[in-house]
PDB file of N, CA and C in Angstrom:
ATOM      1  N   UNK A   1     -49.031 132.688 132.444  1.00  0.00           N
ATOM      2  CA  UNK A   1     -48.747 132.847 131.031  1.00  0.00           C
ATOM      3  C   UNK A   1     -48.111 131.572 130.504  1.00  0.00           C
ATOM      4  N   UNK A   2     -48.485 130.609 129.221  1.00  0.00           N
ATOM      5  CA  UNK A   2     -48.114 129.852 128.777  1.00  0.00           C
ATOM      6  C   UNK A   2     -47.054 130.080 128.144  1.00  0.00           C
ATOM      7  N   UNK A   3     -46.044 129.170 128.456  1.00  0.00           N
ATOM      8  CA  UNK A   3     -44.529 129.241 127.565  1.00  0.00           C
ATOM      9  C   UNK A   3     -44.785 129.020 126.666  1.00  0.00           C
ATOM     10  N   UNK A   4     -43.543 129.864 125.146  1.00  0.00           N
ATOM     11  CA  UNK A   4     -43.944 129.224 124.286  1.00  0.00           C
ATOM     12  C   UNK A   4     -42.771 127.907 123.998  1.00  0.00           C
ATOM     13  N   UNK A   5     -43.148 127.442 122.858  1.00  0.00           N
ATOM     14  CA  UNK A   5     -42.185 126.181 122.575  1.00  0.00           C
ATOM     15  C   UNK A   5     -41.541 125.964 121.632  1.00  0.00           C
ATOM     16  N   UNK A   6     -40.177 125.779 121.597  1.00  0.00           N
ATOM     17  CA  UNK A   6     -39.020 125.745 120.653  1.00  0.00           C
ATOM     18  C   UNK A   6     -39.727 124.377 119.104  1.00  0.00           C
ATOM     19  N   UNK A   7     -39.144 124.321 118.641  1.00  0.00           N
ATOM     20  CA  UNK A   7     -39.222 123.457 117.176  1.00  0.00           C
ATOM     21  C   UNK A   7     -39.532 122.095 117.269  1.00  0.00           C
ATOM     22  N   UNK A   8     -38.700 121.661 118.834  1.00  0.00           N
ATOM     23  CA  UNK A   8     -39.060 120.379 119.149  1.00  0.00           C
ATOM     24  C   UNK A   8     -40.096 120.106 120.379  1.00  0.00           C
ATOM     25  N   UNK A   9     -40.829 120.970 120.765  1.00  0.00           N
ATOM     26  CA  UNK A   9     -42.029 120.887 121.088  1.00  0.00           C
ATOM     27  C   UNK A   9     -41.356 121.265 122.808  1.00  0.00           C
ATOM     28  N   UNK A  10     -40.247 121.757 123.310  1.00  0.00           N
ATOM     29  CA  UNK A  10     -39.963 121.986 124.169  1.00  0.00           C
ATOM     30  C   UNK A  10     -40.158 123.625 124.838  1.00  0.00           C
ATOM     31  N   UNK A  11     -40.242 123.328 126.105  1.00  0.00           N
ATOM     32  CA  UNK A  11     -40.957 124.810 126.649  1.00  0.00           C
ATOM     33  C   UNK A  11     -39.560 125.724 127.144  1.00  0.00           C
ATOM     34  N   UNK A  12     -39.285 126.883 126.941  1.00  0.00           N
ATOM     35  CA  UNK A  12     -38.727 127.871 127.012  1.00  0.00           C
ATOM     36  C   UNK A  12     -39.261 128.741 128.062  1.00  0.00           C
ATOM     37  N   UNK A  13     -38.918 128.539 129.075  1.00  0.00           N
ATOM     38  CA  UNK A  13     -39.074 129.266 130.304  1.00  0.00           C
ATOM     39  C   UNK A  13     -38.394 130.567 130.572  1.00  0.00           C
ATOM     40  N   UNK A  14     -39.476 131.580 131.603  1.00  0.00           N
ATOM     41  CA  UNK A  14     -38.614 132.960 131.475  1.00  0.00           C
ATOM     42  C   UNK A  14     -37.247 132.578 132.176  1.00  0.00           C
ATOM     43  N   UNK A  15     -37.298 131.558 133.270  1.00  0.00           N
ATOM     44  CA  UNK A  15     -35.690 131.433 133.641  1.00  0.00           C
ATOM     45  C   UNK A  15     -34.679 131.134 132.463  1.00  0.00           C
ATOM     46  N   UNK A  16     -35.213 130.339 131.517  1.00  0.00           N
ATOM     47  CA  UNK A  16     -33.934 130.046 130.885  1.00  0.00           C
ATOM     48  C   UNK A  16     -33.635 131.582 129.912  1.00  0.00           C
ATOM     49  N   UNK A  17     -34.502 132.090 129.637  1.00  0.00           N
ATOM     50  CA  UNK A  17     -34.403 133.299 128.888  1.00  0.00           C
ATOM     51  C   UNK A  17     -33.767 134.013 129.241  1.00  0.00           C
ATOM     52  N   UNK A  18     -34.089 134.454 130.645  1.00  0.00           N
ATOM     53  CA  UNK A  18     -33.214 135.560 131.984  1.00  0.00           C
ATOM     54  C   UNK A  18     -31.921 134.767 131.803  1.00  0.00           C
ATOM     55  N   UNK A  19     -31.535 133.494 131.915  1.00  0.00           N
ATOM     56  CA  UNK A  19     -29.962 132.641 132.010  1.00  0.00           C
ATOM     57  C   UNK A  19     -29.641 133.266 130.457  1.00  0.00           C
ATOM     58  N   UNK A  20     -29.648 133.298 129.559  1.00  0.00           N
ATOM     59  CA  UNK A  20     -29.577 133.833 128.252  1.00  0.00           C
ATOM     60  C   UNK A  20     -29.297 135.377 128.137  1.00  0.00           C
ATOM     61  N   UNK A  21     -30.146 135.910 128.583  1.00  0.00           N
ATOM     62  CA  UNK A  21     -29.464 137.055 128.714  1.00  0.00           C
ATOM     63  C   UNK A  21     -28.253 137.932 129.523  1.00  0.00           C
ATOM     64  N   UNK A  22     -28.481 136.907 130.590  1.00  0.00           N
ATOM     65  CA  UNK A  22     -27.429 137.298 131.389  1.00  0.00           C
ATOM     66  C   UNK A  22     -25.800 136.766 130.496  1.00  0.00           C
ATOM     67  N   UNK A  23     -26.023 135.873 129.762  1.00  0.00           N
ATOM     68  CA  UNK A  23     -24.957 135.468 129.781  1.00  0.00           C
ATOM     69  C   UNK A  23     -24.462 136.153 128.605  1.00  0.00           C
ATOM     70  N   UNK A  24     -25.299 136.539 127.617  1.00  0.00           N
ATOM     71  CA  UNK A  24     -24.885 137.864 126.483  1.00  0.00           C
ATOM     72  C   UNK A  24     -24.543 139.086 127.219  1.00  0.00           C
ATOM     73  N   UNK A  25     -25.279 139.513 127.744  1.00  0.00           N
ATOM     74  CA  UNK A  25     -24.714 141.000 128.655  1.00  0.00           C
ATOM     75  C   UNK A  25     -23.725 140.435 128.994  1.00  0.00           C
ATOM     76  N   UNK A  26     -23.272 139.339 129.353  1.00  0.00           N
ATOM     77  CA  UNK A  26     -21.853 139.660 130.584  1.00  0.00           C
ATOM     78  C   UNK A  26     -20.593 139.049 129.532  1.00  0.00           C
ATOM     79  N   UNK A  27     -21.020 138.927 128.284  1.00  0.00           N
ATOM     80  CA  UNK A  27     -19.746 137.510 127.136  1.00  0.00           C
ATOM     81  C   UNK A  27     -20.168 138.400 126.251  1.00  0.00           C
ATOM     82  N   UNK A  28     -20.731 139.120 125.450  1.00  0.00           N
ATOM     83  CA  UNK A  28     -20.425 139.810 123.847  1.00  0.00           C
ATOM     84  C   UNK A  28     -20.763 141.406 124.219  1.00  0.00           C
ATOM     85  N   UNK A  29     -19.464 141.686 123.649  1.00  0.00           N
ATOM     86  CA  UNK A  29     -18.976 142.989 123.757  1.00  0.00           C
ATOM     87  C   UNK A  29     -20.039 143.563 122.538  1.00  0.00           C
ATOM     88  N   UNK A  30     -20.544 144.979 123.014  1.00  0.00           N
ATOM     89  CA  UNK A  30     -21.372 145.456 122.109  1.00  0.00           C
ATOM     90  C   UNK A  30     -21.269 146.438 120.904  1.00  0.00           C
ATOM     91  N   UNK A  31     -20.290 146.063 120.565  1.00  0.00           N
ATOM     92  CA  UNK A  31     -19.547 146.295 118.986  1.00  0.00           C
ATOM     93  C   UNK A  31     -19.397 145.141 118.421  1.00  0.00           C
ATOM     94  N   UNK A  32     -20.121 143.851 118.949  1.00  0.00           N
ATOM     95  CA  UNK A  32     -19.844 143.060 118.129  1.00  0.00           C
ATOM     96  C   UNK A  32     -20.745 142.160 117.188  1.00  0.00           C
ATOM     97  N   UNK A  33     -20.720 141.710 116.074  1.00  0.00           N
ATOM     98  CA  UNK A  33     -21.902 141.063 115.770  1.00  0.00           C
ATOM     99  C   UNK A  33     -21.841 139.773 115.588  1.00  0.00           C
ATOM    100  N   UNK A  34     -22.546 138.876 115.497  1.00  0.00           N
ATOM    101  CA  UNK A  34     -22.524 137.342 115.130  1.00  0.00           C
ATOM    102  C   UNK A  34     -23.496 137.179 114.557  1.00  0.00           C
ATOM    103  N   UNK A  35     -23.072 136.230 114.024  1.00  0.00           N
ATOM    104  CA  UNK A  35     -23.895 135.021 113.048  1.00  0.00           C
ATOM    105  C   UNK A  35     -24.777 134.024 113.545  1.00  0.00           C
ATOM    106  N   UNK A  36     -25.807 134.051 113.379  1.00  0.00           N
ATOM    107  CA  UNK A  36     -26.887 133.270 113.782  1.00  0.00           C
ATOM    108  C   UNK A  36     -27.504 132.467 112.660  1.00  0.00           C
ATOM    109  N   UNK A  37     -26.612 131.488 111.810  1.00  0.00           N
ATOM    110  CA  UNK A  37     -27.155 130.900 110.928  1.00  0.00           C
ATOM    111  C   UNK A  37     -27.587 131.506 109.646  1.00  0.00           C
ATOM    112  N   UNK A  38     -28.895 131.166 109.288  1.00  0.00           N
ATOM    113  CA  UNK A  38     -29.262 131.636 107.792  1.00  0.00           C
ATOM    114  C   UNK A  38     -30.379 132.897 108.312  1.00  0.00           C
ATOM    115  N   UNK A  39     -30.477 133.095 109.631  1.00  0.00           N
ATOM    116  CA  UNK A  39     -30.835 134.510 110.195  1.00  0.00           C
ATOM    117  C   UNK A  39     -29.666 135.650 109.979  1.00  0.00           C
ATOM    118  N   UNK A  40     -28.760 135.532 109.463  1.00  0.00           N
ATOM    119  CA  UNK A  40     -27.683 136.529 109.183  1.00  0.00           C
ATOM    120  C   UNK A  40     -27.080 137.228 110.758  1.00  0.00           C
ATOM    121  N   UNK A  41     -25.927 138.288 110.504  1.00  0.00           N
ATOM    122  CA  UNK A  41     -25.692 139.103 111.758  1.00  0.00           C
ATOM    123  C   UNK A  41     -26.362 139.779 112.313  1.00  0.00           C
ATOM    124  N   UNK A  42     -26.401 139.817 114.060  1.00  0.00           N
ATOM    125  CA  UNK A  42     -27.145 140.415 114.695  1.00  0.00           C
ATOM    126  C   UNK A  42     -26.208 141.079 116.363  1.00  0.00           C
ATOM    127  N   UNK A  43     -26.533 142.456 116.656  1.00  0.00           N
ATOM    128  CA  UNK A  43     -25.815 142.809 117.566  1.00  0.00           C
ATOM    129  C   UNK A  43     -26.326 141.933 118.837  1.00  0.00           C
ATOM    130  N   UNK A  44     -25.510 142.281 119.621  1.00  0.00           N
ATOM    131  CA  UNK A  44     -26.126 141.952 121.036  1.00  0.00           C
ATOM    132  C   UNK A  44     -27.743 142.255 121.500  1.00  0.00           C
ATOM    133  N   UNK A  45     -28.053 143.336 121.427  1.00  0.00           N
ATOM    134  CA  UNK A  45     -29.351 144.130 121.456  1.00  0.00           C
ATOM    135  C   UNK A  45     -30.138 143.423 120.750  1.00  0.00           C
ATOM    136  N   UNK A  46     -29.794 143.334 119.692  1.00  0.00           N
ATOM    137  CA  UNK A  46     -31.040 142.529 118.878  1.00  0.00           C
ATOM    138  C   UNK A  46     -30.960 141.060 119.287  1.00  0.00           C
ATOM    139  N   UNK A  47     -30.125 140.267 120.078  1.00  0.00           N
ATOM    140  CA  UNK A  47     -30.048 138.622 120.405  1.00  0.00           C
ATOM    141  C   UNK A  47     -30.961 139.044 121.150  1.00  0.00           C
ATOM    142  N   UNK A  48     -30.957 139.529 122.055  1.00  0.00           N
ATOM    143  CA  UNK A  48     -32.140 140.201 123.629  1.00  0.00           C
ATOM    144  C   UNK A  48     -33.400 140.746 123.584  1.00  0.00           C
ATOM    145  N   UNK A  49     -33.258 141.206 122.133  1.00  0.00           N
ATOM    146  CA  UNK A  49     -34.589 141.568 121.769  1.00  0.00           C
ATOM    147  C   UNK A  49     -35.010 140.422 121.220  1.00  0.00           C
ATOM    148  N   UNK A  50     -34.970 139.597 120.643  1.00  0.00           N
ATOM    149  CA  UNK A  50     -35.115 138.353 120.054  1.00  0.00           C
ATOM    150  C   UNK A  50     -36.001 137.471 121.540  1.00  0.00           C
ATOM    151  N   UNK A  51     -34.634 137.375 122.092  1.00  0.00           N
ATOM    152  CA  UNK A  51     -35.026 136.326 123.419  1.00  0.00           C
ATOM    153  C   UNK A  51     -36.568 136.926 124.437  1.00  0.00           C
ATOM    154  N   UNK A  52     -36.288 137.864 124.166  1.00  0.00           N
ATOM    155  CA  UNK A  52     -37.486 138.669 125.173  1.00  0.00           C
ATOM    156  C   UNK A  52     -38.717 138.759 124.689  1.00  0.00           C
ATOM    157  N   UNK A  53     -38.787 138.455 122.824  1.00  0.00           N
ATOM    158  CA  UNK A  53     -39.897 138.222 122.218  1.00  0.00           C
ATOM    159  C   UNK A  53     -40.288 136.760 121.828  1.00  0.00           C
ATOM    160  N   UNK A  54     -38.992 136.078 122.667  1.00  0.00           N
ATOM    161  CA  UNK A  54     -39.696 134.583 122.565  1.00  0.00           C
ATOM    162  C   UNK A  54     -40.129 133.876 121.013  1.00  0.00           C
ATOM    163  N   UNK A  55     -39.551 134.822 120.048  1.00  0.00           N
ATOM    164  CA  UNK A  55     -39.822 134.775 118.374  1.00  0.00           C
ATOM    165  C   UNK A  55     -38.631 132.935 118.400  1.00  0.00           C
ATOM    166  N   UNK A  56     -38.636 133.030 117.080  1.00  0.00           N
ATOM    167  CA  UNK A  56     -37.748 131.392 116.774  1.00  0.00           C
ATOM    168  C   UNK A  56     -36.185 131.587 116.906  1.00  0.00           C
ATOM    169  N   UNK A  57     -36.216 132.756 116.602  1.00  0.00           N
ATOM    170  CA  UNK A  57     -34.163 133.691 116.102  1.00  0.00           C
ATOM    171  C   UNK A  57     -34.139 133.062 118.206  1.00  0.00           C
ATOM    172  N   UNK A  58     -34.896 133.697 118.877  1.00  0.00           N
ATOM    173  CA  UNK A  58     -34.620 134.034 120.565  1.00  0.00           C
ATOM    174  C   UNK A  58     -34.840 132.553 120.653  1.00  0.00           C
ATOM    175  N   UNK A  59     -35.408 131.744 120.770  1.00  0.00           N
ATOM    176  CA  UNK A  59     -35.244 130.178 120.834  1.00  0.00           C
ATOM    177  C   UNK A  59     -34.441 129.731 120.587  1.00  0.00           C
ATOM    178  N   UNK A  60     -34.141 129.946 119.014  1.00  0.00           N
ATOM    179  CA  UNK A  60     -32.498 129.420 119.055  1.00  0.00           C
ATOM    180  C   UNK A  60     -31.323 129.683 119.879  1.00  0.00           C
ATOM    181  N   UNK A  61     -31.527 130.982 119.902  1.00  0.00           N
ATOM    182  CA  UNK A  61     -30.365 131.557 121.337  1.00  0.00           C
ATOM    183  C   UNK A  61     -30.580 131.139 122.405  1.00  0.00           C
ATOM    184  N   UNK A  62     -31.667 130.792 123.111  1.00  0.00           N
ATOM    185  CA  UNK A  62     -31.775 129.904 124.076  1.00  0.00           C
ATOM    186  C   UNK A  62     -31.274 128.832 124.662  1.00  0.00           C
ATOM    187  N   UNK A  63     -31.448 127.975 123.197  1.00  0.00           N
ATOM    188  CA  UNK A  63     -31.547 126.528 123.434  1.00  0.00           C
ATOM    189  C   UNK A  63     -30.164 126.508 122.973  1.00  0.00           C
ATOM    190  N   UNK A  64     -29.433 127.361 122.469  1.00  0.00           N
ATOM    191  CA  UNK A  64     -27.673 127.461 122.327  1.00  0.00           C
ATOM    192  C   UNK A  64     -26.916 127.506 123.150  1.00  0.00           C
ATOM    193  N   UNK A  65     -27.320 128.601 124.117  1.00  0.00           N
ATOM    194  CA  UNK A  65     -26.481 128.654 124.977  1.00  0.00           C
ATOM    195  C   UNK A  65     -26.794 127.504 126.305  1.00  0.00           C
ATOM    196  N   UNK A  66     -27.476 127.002 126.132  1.00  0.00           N
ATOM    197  CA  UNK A  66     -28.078 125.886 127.340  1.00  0.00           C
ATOM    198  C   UNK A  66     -27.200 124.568 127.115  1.00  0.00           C
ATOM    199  N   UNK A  67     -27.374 124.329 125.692  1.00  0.00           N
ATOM    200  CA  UNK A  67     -26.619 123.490 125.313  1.00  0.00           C
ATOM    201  C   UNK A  67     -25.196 123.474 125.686  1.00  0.00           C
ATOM    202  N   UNK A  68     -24.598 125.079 125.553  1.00  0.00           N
ATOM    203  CA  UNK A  68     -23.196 125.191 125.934  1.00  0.00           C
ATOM    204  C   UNK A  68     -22.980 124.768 127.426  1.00  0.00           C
ATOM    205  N   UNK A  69     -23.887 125.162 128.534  1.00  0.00           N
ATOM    206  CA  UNK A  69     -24.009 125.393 129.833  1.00  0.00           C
ATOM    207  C   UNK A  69     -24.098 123.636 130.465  1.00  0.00           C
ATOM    208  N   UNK A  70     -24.884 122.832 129.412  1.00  0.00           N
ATOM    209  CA  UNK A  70     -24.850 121.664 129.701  1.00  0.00           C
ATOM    210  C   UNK A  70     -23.571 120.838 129.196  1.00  0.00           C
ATOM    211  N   UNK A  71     -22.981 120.973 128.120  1.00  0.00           N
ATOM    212  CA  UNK A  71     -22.004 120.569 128.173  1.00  0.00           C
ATOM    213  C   UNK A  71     -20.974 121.213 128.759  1.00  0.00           C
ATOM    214  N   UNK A  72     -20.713 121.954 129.122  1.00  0.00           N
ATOM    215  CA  UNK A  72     -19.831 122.816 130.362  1.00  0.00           C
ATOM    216  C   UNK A  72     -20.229 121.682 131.487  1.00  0.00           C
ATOM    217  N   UNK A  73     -21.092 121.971 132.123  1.00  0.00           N
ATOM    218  CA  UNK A  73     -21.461 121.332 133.322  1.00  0.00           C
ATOM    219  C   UNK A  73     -20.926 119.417 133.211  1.00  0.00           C
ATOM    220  N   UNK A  74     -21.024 119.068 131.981  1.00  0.00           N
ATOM    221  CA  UNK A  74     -21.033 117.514 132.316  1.00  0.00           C
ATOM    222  C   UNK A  74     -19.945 117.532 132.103  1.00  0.00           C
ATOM    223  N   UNK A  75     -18.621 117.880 131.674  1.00  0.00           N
ATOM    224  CA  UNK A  75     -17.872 117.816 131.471  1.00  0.00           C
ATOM    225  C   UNK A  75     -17.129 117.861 130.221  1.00  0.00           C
ATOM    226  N   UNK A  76     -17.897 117.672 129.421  1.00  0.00           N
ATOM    227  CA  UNK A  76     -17.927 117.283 128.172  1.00  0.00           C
ATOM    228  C   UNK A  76     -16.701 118.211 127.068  1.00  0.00           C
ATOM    229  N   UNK A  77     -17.424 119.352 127.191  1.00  0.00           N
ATOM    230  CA  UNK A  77     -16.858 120.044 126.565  1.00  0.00           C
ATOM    231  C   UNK A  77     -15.244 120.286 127.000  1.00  0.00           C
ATOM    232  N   UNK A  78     -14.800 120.065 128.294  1.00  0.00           N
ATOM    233  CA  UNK A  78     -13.499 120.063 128.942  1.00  0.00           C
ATOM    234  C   UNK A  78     -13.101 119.612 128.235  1.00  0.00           C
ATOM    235  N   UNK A  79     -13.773 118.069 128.173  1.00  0.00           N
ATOM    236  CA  UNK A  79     -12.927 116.658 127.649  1.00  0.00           C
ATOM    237  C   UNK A  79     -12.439 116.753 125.940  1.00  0.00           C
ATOM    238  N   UNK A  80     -13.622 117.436 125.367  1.00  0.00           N
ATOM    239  CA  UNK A  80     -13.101 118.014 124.128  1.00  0.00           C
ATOM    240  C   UNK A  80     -12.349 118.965 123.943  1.00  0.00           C
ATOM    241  N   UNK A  81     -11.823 119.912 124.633  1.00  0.00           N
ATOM    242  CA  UNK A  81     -11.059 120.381 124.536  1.00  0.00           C
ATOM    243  C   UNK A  81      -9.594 120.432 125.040  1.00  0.00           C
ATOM    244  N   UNK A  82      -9.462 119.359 125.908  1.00  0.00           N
ATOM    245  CA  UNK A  82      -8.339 118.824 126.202  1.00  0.00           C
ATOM    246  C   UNK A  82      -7.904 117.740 125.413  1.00  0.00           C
ATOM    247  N   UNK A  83      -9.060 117.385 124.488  1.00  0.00           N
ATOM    248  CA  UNK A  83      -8.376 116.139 123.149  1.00  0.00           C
ATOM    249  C   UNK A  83      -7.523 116.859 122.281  1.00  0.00           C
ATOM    250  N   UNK A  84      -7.875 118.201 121.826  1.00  0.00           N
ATOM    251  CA  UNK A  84      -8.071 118.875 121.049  1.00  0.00           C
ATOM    252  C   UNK A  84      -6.168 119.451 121.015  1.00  0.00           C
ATOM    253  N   UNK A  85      -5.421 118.166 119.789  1.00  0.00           N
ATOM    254  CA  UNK A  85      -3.653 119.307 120.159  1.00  0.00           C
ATOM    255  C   UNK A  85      -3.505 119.562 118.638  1.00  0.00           C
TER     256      UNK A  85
END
């Protein structure tokens, strides 16, 4: 099955999707809603339903939380937040 591809022509794999969901199931409590831009609020359920339909809303959540995971990983985000008094 061909991946599909985010805005910038990048492929969205079921791993990163599965990493995405795991990380909503296990970080947003399900009474809660967020903001996803000029897509308005959306529960948890619906981020997952999003991601699992591979639609643009689930791309964005994707490529969000990856982003977080990569700056986690390089350090980055530490470093900003230890600037941060």
């Amino acid at each position: 099955m061909k991946e599909k591809k985010d805005s910038k022509g990048e492929d969205i794999t079921e791993a990163m999707k599965k990493l995405a969901i795991a990380r909503i199931e296990a970080q947003v409590p399900s009474n809660l809603r967020l903001s996803i831009g000029s897509y308005g609020s959306m529960s948890k359920e619906e981020m997952i339903e999003h991601i699992k339909k591979g639609d643009e809303i689930g791309r964005k959540i994707v490529k969000s939380q990856l982003r977080f995971l990569r700056a986690q990983a390089s350090g980055h985000l530490t470093k900003e937040l230890i600037s941060i008094e």
